[in-house]
C-alpha atoms as a PDB file:
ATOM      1  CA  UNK A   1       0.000   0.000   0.000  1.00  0.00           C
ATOM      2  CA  UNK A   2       2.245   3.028  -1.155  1.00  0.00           C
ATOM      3  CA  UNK A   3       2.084   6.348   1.153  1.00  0.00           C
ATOM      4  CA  UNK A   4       1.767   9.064  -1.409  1.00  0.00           C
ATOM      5  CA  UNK A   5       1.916  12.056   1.177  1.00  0.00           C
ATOM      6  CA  UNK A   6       2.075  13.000   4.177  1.00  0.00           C
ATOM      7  CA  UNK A   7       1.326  16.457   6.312  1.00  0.00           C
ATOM      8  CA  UNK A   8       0.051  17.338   9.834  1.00  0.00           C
ATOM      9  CA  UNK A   9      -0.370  13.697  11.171  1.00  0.00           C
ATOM     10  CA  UNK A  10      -2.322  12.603   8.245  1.00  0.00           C
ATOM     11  CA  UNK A  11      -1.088  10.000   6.121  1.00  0.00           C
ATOM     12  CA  UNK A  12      -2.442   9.617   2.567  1.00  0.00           C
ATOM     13  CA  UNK A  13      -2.247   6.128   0.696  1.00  0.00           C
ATOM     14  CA  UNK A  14      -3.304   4.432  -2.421  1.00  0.00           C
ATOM     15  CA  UNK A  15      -4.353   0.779  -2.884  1.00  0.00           C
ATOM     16  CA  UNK A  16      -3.405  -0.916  -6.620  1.00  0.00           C
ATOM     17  CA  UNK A  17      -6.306  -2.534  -7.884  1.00  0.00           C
ATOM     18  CA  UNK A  18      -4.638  -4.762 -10.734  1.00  0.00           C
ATOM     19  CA  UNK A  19      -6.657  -6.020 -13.428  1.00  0.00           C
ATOM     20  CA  UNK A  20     -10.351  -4.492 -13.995  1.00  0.00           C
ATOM     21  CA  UNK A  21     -10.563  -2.092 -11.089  1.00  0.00           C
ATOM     22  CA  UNK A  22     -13.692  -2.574  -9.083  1.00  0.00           C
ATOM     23  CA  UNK A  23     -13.942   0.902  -7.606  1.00  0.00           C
ATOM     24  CA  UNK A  24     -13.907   4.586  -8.720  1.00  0.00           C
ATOM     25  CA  UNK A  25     -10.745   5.909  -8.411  1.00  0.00           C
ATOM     26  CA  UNK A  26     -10.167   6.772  -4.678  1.00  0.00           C
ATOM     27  CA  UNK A  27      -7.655   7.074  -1.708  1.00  0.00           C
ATOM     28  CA  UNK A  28      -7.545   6.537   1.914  1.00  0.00           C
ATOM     29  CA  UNK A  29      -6.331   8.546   5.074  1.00  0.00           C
ATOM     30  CA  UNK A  30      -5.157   8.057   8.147  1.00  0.00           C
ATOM     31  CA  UNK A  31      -5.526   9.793  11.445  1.00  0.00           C
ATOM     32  CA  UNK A  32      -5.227   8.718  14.335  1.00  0.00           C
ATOM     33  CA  UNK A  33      -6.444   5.420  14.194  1.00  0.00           C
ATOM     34  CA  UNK A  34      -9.050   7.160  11.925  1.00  0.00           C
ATOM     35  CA  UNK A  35      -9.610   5.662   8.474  1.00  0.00           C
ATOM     36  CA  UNK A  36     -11.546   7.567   5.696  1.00  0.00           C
ATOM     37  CA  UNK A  37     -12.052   7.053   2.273  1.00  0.00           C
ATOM     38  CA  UNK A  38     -12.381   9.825  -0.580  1.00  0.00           C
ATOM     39  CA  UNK A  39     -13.406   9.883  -4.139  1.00  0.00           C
ATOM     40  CA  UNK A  40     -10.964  11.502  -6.338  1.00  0.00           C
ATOM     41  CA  UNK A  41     -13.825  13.206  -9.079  1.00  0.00           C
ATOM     42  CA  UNK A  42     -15.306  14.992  -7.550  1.00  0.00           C
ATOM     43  CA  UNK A  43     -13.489  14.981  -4.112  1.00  0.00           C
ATOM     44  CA  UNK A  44     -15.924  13.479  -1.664  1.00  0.00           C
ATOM     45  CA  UNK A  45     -15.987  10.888   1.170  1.00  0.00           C
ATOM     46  CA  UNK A  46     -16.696   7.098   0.625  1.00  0.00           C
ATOM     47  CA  UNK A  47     -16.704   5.554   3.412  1.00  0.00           C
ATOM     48  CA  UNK A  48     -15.186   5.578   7.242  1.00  0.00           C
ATOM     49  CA  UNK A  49     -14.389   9.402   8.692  1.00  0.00           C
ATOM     50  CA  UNK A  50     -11.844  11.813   9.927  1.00  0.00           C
ATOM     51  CA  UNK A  51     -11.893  14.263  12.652  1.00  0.00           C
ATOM     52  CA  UNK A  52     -14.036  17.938  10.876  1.00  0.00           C
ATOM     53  CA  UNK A  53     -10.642  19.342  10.632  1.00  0.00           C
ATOM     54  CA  UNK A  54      -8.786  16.947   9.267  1.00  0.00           C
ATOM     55  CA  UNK A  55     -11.314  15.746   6.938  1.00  0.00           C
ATOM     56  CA  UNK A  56     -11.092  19.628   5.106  1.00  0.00           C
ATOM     57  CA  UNK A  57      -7.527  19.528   5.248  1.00  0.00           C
ATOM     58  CA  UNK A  58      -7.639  16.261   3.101  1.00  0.00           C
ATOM     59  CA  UNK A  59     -10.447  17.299   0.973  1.00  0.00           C
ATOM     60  CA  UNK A  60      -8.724  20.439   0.424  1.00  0.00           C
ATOM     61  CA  UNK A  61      -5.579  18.732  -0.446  1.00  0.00           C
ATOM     62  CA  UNK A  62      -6.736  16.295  -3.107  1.00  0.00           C
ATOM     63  CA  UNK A  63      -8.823  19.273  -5.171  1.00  0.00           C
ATOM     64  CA  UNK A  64      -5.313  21.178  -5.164  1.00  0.00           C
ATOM     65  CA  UNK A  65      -3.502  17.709  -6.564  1.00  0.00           C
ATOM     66  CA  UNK A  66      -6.540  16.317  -8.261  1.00  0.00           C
ATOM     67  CA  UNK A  67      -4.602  15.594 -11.432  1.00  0.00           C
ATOM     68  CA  UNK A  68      -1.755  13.879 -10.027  1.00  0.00           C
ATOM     69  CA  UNK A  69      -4.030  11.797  -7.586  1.00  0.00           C
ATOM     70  CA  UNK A  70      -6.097  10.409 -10.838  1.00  0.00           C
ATOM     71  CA  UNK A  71      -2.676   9.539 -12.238  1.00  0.00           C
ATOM     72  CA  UNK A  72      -1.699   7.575  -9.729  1.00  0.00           C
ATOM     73  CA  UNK A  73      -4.748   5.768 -10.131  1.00  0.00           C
ATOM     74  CA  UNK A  74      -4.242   4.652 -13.389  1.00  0.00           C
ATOM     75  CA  UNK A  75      -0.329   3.919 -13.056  1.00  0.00           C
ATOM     76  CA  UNK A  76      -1.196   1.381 -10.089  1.00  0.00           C
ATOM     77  CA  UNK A  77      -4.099   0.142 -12.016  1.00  0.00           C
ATOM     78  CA  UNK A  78      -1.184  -0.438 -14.707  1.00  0.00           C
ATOM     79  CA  UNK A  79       0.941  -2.048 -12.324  1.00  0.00           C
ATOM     80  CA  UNK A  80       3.555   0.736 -12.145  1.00  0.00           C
ATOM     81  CA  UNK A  81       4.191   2.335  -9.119  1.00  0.00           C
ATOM     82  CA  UNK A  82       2.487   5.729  -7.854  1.00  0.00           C
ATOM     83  CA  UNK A  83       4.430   9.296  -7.384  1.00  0.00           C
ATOM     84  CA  UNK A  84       4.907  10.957  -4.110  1.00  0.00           C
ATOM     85  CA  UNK A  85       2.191  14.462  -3.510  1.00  0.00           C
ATOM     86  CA  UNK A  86       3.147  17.087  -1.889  1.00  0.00           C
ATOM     87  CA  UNK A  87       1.749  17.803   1.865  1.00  0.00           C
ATOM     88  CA  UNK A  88       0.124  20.980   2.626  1.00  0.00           C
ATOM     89  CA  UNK A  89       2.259  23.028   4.344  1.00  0.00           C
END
């Protein structure tokens, strides 16, 4: 499960669904011992939750690196491996 970012305490990862993917394209985070999952088009949650303030700090993230998130979709879908994001800072 690559970690494609990182930033206040919130760690953002990407799962490789190889063959026909099952899911829209998507990514999890971490806080905590929280566990949410967001859409990438639009940028919405799935499934699980973070805290309010995280949860806008990721949301807020992944419409600022929207492109490079659906990339990395497709190059683990592809097999190949997925590119670091910058954090928020």
């Amino acid at each position: 499960m690559p970690e494609i970012s990182r930033f206040f305490g919130i760690v953002i990862r990407m799962y490789p669904e190889t063959g026909e993917p099952h899911h829209d394209p998507h990514f999890h985070a971490y806080f905590q011992g929280a566990t949410a999952v967001y859409a990438i088009s639009p940028v919405s949650l799935l499934a699980g939750g973070l805290p309010p303030k995280q949860s806008r700090l990721v949301e807020a993230w992944a419409e600022i690196h929207k492109e490079v998130l659906l990339a990395n979709w497709h190059a683990l879908t592809a097999g190949r491996r997925a590119d670091s994001i910058d954090p928020l800072s």
